[in-house]
N, C-alpha and C. Protein backbone atom coordinates (compact mmCIF):
# COMPACT_ATOMS: atom_id res chain seq x y z
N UNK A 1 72.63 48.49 -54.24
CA UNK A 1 72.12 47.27 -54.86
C UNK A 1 73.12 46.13 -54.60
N UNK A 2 72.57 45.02 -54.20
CA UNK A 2 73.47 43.65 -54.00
C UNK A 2 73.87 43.12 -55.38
N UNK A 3 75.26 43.05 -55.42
CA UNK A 3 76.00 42.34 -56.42
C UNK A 3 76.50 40.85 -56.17
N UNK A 4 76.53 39.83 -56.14
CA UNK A 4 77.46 38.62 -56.68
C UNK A 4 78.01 38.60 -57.73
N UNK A 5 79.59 38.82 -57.95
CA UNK A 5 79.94 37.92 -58.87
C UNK A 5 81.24 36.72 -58.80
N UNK A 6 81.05 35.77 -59.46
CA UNK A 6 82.12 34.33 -59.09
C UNK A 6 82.58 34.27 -60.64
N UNK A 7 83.98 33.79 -59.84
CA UNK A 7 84.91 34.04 -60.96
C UNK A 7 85.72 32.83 -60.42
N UNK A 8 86.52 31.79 -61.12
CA UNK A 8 87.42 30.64 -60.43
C UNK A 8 86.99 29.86 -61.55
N UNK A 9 85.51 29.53 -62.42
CA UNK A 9 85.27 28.60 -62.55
C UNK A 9 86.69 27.71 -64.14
N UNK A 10 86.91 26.63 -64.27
CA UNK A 10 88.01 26.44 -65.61
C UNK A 10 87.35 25.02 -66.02
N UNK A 11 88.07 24.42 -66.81
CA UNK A 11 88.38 23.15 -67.15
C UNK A 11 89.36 22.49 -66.50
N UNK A 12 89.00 20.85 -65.42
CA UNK A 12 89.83 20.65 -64.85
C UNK A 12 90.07 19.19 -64.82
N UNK A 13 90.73 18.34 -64.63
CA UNK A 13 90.98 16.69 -64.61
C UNK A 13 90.30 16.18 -63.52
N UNK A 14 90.29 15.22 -63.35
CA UNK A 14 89.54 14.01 -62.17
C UNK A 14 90.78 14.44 -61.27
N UNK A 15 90.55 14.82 -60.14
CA UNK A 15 91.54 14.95 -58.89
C UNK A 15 92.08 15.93 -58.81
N UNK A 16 91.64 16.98 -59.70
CA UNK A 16 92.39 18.40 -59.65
C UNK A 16 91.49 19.44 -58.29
N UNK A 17 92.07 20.40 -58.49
CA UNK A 17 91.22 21.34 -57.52
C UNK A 17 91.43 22.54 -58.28
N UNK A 18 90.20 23.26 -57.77
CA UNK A 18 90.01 24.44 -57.92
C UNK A 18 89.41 25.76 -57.05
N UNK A 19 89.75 27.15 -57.01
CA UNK A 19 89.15 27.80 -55.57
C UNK A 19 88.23 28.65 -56.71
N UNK A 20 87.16 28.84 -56.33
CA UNK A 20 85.90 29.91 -56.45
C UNK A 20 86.00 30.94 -55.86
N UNK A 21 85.75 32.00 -55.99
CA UNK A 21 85.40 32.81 -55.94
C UNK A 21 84.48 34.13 -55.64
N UNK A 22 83.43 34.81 -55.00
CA UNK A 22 82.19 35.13 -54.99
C UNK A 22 82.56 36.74 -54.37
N UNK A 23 82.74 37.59 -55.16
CA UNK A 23 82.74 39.14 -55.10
C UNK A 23 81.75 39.63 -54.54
N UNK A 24 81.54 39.93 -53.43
CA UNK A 24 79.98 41.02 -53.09
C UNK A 24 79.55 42.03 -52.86
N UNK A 25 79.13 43.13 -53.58
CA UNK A 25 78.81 44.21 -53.25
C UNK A 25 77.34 45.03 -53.14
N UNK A 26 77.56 45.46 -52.33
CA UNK A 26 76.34 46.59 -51.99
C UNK A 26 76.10 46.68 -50.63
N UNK A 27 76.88 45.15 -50.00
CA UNK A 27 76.64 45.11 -48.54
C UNK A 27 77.47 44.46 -47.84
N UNK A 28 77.35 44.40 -46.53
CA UNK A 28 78.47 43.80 -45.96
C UNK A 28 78.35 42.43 -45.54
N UNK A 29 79.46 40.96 -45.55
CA UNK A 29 79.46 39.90 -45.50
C UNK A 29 79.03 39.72 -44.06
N UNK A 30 79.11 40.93 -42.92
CA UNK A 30 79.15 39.99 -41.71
C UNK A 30 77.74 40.33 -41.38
N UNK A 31 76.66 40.68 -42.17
CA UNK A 31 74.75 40.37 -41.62
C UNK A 31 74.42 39.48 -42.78
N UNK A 32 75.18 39.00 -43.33
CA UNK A 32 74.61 37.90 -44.51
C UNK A 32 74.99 36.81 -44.22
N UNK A 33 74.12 35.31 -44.79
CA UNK A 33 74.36 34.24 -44.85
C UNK A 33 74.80 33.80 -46.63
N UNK A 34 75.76 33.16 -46.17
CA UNK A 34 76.47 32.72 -47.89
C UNK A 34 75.92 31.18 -48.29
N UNK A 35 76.17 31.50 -49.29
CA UNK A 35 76.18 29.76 -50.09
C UNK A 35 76.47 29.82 -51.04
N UNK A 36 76.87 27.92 -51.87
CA UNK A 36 77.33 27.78 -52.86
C UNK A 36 76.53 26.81 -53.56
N UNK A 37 76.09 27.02 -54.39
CA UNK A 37 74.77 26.06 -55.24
C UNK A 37 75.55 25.90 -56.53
N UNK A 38 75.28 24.57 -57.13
CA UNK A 38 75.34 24.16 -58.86
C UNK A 38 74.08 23.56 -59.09
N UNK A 39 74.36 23.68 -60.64
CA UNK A 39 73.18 23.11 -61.42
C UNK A 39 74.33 22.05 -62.64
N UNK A 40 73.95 21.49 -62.55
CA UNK A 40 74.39 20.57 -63.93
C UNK A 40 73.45 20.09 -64.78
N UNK A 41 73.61 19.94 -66.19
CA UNK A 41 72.83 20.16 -67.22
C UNK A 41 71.76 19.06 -66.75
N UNK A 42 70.49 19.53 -67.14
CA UNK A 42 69.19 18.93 -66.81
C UNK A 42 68.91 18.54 -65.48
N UNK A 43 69.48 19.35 -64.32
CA UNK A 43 68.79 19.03 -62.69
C UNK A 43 68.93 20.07 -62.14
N UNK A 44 68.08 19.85 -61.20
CA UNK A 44 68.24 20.76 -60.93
C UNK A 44 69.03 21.55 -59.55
N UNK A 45 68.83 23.09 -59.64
CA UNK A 45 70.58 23.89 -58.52
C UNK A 45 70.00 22.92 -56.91
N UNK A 46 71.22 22.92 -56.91
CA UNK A 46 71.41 22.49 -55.40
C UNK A 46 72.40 22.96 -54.76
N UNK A 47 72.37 22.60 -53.80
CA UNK A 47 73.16 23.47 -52.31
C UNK A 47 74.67 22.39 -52.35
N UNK A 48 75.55 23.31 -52.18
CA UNK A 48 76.90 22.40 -52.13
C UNK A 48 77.31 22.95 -50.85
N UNK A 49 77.52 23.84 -50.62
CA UNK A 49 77.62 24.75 -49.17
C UNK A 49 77.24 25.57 -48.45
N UNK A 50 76.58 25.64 -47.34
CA UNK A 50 76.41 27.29 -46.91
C UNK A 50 76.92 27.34 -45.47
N UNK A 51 76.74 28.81 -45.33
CA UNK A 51 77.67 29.19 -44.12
C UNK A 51 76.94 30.15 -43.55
N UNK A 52 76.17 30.09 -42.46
CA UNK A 52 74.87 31.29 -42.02
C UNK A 52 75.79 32.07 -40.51
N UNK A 53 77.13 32.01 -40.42
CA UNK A 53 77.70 32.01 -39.40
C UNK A 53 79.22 31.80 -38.91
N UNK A 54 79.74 31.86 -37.86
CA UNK A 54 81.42 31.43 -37.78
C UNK A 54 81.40 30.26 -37.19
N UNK A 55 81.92 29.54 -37.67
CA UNK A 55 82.06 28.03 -36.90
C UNK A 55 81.75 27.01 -37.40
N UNK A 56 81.92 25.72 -37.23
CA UNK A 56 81.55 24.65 -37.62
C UNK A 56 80.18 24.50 -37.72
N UNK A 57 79.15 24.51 -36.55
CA UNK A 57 77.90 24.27 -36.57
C UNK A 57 77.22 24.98 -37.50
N UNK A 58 77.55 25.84 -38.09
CA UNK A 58 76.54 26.74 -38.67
C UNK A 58 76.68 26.23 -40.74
N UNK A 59 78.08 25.28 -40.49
CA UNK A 59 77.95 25.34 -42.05
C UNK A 59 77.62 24.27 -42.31
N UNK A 60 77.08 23.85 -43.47
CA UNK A 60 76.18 22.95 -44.12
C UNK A 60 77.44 22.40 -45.10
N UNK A 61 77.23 21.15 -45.46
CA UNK A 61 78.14 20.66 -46.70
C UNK A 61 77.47 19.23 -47.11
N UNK A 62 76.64 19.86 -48.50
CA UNK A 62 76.29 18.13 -49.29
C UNK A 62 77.10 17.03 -48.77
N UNK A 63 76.34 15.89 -48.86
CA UNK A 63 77.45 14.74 -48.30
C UNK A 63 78.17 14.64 -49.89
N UNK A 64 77.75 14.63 -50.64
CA UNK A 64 79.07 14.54 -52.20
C UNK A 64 79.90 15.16 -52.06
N UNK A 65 79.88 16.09 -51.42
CA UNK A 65 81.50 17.17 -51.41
C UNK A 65 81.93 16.78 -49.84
N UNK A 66 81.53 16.40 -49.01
CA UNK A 66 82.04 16.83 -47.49
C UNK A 66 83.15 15.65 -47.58
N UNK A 67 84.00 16.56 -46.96
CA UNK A 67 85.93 16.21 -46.93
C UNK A 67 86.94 16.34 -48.15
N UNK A 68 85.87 16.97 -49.05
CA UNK A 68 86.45 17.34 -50.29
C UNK A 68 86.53 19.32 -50.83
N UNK A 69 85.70 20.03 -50.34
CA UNK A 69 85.18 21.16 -50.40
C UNK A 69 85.25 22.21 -49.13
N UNK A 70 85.54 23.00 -49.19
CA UNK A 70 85.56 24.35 -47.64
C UNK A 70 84.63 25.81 -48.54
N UNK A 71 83.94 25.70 -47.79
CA UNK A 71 83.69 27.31 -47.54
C UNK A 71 84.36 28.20 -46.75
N UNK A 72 84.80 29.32 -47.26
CA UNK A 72 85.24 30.44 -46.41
C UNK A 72 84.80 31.68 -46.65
N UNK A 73 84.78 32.43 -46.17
CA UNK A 73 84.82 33.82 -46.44
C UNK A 73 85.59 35.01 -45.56
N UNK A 74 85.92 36.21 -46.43
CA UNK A 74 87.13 37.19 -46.25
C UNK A 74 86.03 38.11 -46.03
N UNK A 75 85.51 38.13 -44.88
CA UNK A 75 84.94 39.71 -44.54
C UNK A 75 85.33 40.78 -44.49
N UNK A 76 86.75 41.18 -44.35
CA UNK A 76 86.97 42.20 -44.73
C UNK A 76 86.99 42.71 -46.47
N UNK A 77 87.22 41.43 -46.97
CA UNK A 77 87.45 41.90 -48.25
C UNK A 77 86.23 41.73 -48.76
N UNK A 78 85.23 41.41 -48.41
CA UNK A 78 83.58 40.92 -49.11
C UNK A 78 83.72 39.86 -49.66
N UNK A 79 83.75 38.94 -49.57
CA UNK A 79 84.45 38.06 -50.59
C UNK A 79 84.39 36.20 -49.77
N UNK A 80 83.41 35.58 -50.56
CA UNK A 80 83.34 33.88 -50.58
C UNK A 80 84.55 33.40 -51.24
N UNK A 81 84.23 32.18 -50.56
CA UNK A 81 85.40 31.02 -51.60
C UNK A 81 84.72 29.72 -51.19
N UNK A 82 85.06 29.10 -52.38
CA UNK A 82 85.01 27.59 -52.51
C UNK A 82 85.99 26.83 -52.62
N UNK A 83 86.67 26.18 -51.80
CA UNK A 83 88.00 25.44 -52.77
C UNK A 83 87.46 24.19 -53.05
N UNK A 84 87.96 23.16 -53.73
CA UNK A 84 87.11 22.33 -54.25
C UNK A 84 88.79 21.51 -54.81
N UNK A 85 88.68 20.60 -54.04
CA UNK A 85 89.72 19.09 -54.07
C UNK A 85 88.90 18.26 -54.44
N UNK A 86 89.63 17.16 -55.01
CA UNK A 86 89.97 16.00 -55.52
C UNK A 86 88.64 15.67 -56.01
N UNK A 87 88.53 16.74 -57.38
CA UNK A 87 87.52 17.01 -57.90
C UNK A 87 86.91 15.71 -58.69
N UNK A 88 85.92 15.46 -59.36
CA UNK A 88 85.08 14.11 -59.88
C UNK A 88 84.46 14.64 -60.90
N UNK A 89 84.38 14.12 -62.04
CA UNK A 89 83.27 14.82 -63.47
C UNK A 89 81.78 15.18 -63.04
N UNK A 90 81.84 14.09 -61.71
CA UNK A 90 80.25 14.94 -61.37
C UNK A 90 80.05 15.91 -60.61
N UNK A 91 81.26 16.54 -60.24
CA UNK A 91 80.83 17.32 -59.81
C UNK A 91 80.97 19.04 -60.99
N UNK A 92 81.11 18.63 -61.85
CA UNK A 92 80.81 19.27 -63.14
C UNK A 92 79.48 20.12 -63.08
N UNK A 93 78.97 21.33 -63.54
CA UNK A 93 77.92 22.02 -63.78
C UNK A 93 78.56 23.65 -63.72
N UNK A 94 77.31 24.93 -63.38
CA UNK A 94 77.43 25.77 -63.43
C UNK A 94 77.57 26.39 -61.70
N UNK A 95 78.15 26.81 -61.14
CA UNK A 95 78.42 26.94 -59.95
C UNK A 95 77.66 28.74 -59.47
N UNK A 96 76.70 28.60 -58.52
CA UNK A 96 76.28 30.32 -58.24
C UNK A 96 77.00 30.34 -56.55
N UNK A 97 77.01 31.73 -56.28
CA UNK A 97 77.05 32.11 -55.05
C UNK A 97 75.98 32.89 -54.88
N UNK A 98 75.68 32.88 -53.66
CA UNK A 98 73.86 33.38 -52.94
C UNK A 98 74.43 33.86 -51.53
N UNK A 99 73.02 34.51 -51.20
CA UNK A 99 73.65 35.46 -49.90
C UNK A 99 71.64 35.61 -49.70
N UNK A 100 71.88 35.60 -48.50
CA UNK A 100 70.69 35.55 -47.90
C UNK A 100 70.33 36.28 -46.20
N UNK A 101 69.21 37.24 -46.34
CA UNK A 101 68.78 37.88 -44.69
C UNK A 101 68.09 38.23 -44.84
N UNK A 102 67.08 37.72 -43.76
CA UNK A 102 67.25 37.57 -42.36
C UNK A 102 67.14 35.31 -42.59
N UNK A 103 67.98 34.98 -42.10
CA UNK A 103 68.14 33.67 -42.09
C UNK A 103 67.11 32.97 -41.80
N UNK A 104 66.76 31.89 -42.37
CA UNK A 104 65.49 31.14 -42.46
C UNK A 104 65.61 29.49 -42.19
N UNK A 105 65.26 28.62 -42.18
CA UNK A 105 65.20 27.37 -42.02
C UNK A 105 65.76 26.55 -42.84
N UNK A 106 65.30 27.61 -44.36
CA UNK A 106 66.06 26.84 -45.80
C UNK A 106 67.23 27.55 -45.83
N UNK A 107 67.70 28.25 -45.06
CA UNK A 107 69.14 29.29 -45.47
C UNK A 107 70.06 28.07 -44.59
N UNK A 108 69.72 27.73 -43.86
CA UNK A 108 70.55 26.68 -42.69
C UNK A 108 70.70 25.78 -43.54
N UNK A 109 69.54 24.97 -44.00
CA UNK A 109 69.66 23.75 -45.04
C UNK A 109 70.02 24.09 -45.99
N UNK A 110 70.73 25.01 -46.51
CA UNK A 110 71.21 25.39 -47.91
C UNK A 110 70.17 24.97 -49.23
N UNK A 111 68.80 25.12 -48.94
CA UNK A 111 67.54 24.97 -50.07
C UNK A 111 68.10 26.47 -51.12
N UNK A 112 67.99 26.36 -51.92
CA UNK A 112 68.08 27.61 -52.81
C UNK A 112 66.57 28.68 -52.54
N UNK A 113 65.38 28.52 -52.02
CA UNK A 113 64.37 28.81 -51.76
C UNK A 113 64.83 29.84 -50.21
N UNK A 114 66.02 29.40 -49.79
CA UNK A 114 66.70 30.05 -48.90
C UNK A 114 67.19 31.41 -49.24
N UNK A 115 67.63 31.83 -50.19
CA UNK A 115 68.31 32.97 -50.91
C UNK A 115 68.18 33.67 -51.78
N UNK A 116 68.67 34.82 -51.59
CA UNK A 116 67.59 36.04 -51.81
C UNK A 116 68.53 36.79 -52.85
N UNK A 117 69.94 36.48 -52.47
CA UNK A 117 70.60 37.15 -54.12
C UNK A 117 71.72 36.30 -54.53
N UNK A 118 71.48 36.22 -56.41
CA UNK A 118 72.44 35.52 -56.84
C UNK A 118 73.25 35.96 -58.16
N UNK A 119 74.65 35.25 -57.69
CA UNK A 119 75.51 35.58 -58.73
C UNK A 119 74.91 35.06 -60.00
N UNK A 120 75.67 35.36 -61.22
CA UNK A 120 75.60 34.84 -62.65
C UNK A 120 75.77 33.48 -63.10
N UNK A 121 76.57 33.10 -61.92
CA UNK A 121 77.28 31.64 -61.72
C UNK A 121 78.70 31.47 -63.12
N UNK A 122 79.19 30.45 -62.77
CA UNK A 122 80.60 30.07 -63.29
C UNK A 122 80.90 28.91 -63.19
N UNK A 123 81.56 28.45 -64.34
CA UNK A 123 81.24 27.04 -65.28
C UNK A 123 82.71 26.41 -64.74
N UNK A 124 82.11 25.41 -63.97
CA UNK A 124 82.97 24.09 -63.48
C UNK A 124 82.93 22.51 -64.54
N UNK A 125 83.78 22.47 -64.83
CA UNK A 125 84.17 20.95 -65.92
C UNK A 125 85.15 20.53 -65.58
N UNK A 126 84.91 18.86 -65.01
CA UNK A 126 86.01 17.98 -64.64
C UNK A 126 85.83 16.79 -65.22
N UNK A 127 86.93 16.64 -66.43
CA UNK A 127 87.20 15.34 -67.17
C UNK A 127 87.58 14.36 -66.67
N UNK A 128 87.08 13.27 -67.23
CA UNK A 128 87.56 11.75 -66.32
C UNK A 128 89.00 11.61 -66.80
């Protein structure tokens, strides 16, 4: 059975950073496509990152986070990350990790309609 779980999320200041987290089990990272979606209170989840691949071309990054945010992932260890610089109150909400195959059109565009399993998610707060 496919597991996500993300763990990183804290309470943090305007300009702080923080790294995420995303544990995966049941399968292995290198036939899956990853991503990183939030929801903040009353809107709805959206795509902050995904990664269907190695390399630049393949990863996606909201323009609100891009030059601020990296996706990575530790295939040997199963294991996403988010790091997340010079953080902003909006970018405040509940943060999931998703994993998705056989890759689709919305898995590229990081649509949540893209992904097929998700973590519990983990609570990001950044004070002005």
């Amino acid at each position: 059975q496919v597991q996500l779980v993300e763990s990183g999320g804290a309470l943090v200041r305007s300009g702080g950073s923080l790294r995420l987290s995303c544990a995966v089990s049941g399968y292995s990272l290198d036939y899956y496509a990853i991503g990183w979606f939030r929801q903040a209170p009353g809107k709805e989840r959206e795509g902050v990152s995904c990664s269907t691949g190695s390399g630049d071309a393949s990863t996606f990054y909201a323009d609100s986070v891009k030059g601020r945010f990296t996706i990575s992932r530790d295939n040997a260890k199963n294991t996403v990350y988010l790091q997340m610089n010079s953080l902003k109150p909006e970018d405040t909400g509940v943060y999931y990790c998703a994993a998705a195959a056989p890759v689709t059109i919305a898995t590229v565009r990081c649509r949540t309609v893209g992904y097929d399993y998700w973590g519990q998610g983990t609570q990001v707060t950044v004070s002005a």
